[in-house]
Protein backbone atom coordinates (compact mmCIF):
# COMPACT_ATOMS: atom_id res chain seq x y z
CA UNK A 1 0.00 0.00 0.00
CA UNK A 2 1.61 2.74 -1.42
CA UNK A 3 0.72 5.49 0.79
CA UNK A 4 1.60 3.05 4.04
CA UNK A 5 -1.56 3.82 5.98
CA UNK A 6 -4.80 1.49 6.60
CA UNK A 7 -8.35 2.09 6.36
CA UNK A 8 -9.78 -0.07 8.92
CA UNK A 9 -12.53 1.38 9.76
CA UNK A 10 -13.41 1.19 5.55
CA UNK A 11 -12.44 -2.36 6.26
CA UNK A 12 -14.46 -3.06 8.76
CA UNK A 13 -17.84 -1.36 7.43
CA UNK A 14 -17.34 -3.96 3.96
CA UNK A 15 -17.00 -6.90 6.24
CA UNK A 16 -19.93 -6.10 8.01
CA UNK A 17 -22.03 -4.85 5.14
CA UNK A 18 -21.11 -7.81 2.75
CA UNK A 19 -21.43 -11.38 2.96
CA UNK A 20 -19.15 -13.45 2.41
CA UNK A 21 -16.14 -11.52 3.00
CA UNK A 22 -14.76 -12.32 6.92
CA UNK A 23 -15.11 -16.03 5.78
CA UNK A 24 -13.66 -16.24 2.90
CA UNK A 25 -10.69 -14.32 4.32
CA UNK A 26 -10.08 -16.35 6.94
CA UNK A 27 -10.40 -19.58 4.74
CA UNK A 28 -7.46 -17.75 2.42
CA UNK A 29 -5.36 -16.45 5.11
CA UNK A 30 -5.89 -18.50 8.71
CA UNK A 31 -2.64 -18.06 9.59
CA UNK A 32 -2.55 -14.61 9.71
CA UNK A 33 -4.25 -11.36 12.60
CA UNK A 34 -7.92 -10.73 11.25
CA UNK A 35 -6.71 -6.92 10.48
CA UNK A 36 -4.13 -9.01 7.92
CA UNK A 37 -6.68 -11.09 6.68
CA UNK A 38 -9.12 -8.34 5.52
CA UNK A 39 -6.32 -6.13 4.25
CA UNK A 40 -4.98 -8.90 2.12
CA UNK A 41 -8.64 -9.09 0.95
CA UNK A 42 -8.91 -5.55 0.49
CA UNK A 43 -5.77 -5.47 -1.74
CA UNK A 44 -5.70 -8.63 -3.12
CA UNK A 45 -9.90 -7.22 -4.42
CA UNK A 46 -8.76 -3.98 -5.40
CA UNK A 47 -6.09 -5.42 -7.96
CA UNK A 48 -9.31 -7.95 -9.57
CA UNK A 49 -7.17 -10.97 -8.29
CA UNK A 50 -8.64 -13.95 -6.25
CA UNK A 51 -7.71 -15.25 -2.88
CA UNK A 52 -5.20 -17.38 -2.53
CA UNK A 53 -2.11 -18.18 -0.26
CA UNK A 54 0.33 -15.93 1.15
CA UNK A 55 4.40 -15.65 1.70
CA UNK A 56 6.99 -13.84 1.47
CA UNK A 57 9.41 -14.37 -1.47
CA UNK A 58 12.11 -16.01 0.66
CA UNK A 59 9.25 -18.30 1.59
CA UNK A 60 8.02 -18.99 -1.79
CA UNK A 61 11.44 -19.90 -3.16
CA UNK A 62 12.25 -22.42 -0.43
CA UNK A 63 8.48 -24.30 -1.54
CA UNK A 64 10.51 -24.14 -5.38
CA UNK A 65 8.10 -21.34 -6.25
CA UNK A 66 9.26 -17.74 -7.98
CA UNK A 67 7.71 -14.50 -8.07
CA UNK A 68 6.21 -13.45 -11.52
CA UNK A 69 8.14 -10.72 -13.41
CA UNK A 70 6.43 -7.17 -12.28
CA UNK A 71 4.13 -8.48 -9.36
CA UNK A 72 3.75 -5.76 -6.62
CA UNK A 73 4.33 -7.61 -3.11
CA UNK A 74 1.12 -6.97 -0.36
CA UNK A 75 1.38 -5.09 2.46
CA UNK A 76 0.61 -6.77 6.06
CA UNK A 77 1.41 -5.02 9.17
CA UNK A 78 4.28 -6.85 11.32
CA UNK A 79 5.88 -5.65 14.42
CA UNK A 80 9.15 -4.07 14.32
CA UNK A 81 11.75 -3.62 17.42
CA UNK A 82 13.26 0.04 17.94
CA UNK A 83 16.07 0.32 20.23
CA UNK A 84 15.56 3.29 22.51
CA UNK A 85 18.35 6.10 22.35
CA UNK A 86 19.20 8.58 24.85
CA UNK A 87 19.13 12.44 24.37
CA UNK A 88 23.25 11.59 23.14
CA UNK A 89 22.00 9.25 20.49
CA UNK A 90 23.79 5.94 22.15
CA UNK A 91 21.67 3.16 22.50
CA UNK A 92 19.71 2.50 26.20
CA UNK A 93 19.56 -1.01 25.90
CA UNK A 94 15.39 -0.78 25.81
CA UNK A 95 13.34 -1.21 23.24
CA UNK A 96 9.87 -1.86 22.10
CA UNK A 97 7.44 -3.29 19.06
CA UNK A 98 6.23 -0.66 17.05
CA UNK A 99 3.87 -2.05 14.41
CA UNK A 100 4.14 -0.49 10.86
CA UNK A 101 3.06 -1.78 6.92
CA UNK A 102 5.56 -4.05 5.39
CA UNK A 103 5.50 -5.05 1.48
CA UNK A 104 6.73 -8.51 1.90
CA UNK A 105 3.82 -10.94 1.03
CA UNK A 106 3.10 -12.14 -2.33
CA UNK A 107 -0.15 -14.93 -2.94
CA UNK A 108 0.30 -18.10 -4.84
CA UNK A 109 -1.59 -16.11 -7.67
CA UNK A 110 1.93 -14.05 -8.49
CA UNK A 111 4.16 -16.93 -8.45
CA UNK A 112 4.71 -20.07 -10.91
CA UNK A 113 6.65 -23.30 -10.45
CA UNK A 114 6.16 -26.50 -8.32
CA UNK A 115 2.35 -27.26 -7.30
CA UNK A 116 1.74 -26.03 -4.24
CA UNK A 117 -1.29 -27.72 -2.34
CA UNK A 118 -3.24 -25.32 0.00
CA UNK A 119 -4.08 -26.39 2.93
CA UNK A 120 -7.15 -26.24 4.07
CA UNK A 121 -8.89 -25.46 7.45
CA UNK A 122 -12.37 -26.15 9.51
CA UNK A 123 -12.36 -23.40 12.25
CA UNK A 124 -13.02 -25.09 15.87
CA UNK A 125 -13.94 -23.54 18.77
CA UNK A 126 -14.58 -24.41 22.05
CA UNK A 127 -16.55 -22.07 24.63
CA UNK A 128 -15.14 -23.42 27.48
CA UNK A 129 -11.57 -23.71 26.77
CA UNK A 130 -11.87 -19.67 25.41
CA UNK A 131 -13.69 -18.90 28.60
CA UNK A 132 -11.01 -20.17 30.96
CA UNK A 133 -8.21 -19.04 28.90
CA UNK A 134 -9.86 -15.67 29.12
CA UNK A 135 -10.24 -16.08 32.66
CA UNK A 136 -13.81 -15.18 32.18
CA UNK A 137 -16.74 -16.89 34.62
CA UNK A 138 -20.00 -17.69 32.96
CA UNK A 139 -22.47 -16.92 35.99
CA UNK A 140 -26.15 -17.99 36.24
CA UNK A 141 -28.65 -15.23 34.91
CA UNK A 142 -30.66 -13.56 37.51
CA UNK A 143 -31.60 -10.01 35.48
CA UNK A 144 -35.81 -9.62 35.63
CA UNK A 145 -35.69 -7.14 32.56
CA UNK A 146 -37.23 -9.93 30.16
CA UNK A 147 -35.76 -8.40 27.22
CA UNK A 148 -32.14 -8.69 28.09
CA UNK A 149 -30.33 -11.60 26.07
CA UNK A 150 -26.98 -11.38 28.15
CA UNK A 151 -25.29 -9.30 30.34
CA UNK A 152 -21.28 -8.55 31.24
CA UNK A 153 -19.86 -7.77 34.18
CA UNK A 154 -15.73 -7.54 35.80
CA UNK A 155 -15.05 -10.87 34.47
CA UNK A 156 -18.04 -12.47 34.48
CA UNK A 157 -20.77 -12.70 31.76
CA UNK A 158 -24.54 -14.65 31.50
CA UNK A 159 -26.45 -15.34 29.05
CA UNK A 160 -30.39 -15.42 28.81
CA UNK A 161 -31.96 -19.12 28.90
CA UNK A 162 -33.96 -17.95 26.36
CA UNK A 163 -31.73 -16.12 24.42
CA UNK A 164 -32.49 -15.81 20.48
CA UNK A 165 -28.70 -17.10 19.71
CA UNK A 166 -27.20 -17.47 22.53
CA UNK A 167 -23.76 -18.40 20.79
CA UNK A 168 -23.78 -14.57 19.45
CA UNK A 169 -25.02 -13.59 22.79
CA UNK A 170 -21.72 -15.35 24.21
CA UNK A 171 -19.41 -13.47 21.92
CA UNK A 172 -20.78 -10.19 22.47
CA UNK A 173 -20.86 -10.13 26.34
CA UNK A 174 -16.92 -11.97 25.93
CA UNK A 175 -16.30 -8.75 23.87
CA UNK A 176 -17.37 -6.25 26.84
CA UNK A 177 -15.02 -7.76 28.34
CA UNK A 178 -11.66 -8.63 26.30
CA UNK A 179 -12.54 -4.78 25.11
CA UNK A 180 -12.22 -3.56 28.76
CA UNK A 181 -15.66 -2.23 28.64
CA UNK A 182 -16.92 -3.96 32.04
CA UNK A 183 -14.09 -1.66 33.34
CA UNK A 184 -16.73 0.93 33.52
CA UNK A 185 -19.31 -0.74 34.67
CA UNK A 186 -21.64 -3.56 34.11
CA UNK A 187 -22.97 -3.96 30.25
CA UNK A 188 -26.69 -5.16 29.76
CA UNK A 189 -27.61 -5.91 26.78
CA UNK A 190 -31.16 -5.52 25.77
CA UNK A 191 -33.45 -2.48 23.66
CA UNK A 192 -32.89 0.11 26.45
CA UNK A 193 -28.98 -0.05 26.18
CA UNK A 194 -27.67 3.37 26.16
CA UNK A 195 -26.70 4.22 22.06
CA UNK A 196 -22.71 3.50 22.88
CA UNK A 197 -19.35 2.72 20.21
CA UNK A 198 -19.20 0.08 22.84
CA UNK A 199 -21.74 -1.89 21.91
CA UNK A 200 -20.82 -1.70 18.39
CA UNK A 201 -17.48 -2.90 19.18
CA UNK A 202 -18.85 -6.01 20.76
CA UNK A 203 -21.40 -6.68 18.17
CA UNK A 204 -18.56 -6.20 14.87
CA UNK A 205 -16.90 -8.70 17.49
CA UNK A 206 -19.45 -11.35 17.48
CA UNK A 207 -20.36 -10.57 13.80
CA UNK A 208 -16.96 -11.24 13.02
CA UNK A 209 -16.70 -14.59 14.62
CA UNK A 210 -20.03 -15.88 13.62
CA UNK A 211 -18.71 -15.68 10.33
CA UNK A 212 -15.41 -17.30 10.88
CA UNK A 213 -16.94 -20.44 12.47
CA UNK A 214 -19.82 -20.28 9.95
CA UNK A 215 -22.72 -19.63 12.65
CA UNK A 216 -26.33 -18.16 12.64
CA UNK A 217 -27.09 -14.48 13.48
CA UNK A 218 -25.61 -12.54 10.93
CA UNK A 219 -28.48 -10.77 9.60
CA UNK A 220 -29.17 -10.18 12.47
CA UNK A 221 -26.04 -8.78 14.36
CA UNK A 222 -25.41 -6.92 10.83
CA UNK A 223 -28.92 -4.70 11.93
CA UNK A 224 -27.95 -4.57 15.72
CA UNK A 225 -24.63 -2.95 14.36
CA UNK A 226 -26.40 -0.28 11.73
CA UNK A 227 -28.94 0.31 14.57
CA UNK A 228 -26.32 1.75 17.00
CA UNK A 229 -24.30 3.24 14.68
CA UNK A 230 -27.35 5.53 13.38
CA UNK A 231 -25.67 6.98 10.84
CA UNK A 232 -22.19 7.43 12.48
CA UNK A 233 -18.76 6.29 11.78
CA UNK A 234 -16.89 4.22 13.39
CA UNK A 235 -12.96 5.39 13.68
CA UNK A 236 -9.80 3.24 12.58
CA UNK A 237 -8.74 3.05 16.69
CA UNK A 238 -12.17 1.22 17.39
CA UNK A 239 -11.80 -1.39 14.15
CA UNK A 240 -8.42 -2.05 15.49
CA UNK A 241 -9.61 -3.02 18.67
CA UNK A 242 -12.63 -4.79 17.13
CA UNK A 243 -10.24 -6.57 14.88
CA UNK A 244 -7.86 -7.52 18.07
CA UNK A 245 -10.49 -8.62 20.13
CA UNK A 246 -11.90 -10.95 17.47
CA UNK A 247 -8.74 -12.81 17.01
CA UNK A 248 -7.87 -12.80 20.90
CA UNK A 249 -11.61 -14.59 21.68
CA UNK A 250 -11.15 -16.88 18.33
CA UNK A 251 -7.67 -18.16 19.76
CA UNK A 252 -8.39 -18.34 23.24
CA UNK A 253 -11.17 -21.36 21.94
CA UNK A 254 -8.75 -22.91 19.14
C-alpha cells in the first residue's frame, strides 16, 4: 500500500455490510491477525485478483516457487523492534514493538513453479476452553428485565436461557469484556442499552466470529450494528480493537 496507511474502519464497514467476505478471508489467510486477513482481501480485491495463499518471497522460493516478473508484493502489518536512544544518540539497551506496513507478502496467484497444495482449514472452537483461557466466569442469569439476552460484568458474563442465539449472545458479552468495557461498569444488553461505540465494538466482534466459524445471526447482528451506529462512523482506533479482540476470543477457543 503505497501510501503506508490502513483504512480499517473502511475495512471493517465492507465486512460487516457484505457477505461473504470475513469467511472467505479467513479460509485464504488463517494463519494470519484478522486486520491481515481483511487487508490482504482488500488489496488482493482492489487489484481484480482472487484469494489465494500468502508468503513472502524467501518463503516462496524455499516451496521451489518464484515471483512473476512485475508483481507488486502486499502489504501486512508486522511488528518491528526500535532500540531506545538517549538524548546523546547511544543506545539504552530498551526497546519496544512498534507495528508499521511491510511489502513482503506475495499470494500463490503471483508466483509459478512446483504445485503447491493449499491447505485447508475447519475453524473449531470451544466455549469453554476460550472462557477459561480468558479467565472469564460464565455466571447464572438472575436479570428480571425480560428483554435482556446477556449481560457482562468484571469478568463475568450470562447469558439469557432464552436467548435468540445465545452463541452470538456469548461473543458479544466476551467482547465487553476482552474490550475492557466492564471496566466501567456492568454492560446489559437488551433495547434500552444506552446508544454506545461500545456496543458496536462487541457486536462487529461477534459478527466477526459468527462468520469465521460459519454460525447463525448474521443478519441479524449486521442490523444490531447499523442500529447503534445511526448513521455514524466508526474510527480506525475502534476497528483495530474490534479486529484484536476478534482474534484474541477466536484463539483463546482454538
Amino acid at each position: 500500500m503505497e501510501n503506508k496507511t490502513v483504512a480499517w474502519s473502511t475495512m471493517l464497514q465492507d465486512a460487516v455490510t457484505q457477505p461473504g467476505i470475513i469467511s472467505s478471508a479467513y479460509s485464504a489467510f488463517h494463519n494470519y491477525s484478522m486486520g491481515n486477513q481483511l487487508l490482504a482481501w482488500s488489496q488482493l480485491t482492489a487489484r481484480n485478483m482472487g484469494l489465494s495463499p500468502l508468503a513472502t518471497y524467501k518463503r516462496w522460493s524455499e516451496l521451489g516457487r518464484q515471483v512473476k516478473k512485475g508483481e507488486k508484493a502486499i502489504a501486512l502489518v508486522m511488528p518491528v523492534t526500535i532500540n531506545k536512544k538517549d538524548d546523546a544518540g547511544e543506545k539504552t539497551g530498551e526497546c519496544f514493538q512498534w507495528f508499521t506496513l511491510k511489502n513482503n507478502w506475495f499470494s500463490l496467484d503471483q508466483t509459478e513453479g512446483t504445485d503447491f497444495v493449499n491447505e485447508t482449514i475447519t475453524p473449531q472452537w470451544n466455549a469453554d476452553k476460550a472462557l477459561q483461557n480468558l479467565d472469564i466466569t460464565l455466571i447464572s442469569f438472575d436479570s428480571a428485565s425480560g428483554n435482556c439476552q446477556g449481560y457482562a460484568t468484571g469478568k463475568n458474563i450470562a447469558i439469557n436461557p432464552v436467548a435468540a442465539l445465545p452463541h452470538k449472545t456469548r461473543f458479544h458479552e466476551m467482547a465487553h469484556i476482552v474490550l475492557g468495557h466492564t471496566l466501567e461498569g456492568t454492560m446489559s444488553d437488551d433495547e434500552r442499552t444506552p446508544k454506545d461505540i461500545r456496543e458496536v465494538e462487541a457486536e462487529s466482534v461477534a459478527y466477526i466470529l459468527c462468520s469465521v466459524l460459519n454460525l447463525p445471526g448474521l443478519i441479524e447482528s449486521r442490523g444490531y450494528i447499523q442500529n447503534w451506529l445511526a448513521g455514524a462512523e466508526i474510527s480506525d482506533k475502534s476497528a483495530q480493537r474490534i479486529f484484536g479482540a476478534a482474534d484474541k476470543i477466536l484463539k483463546a477457543g482454538a
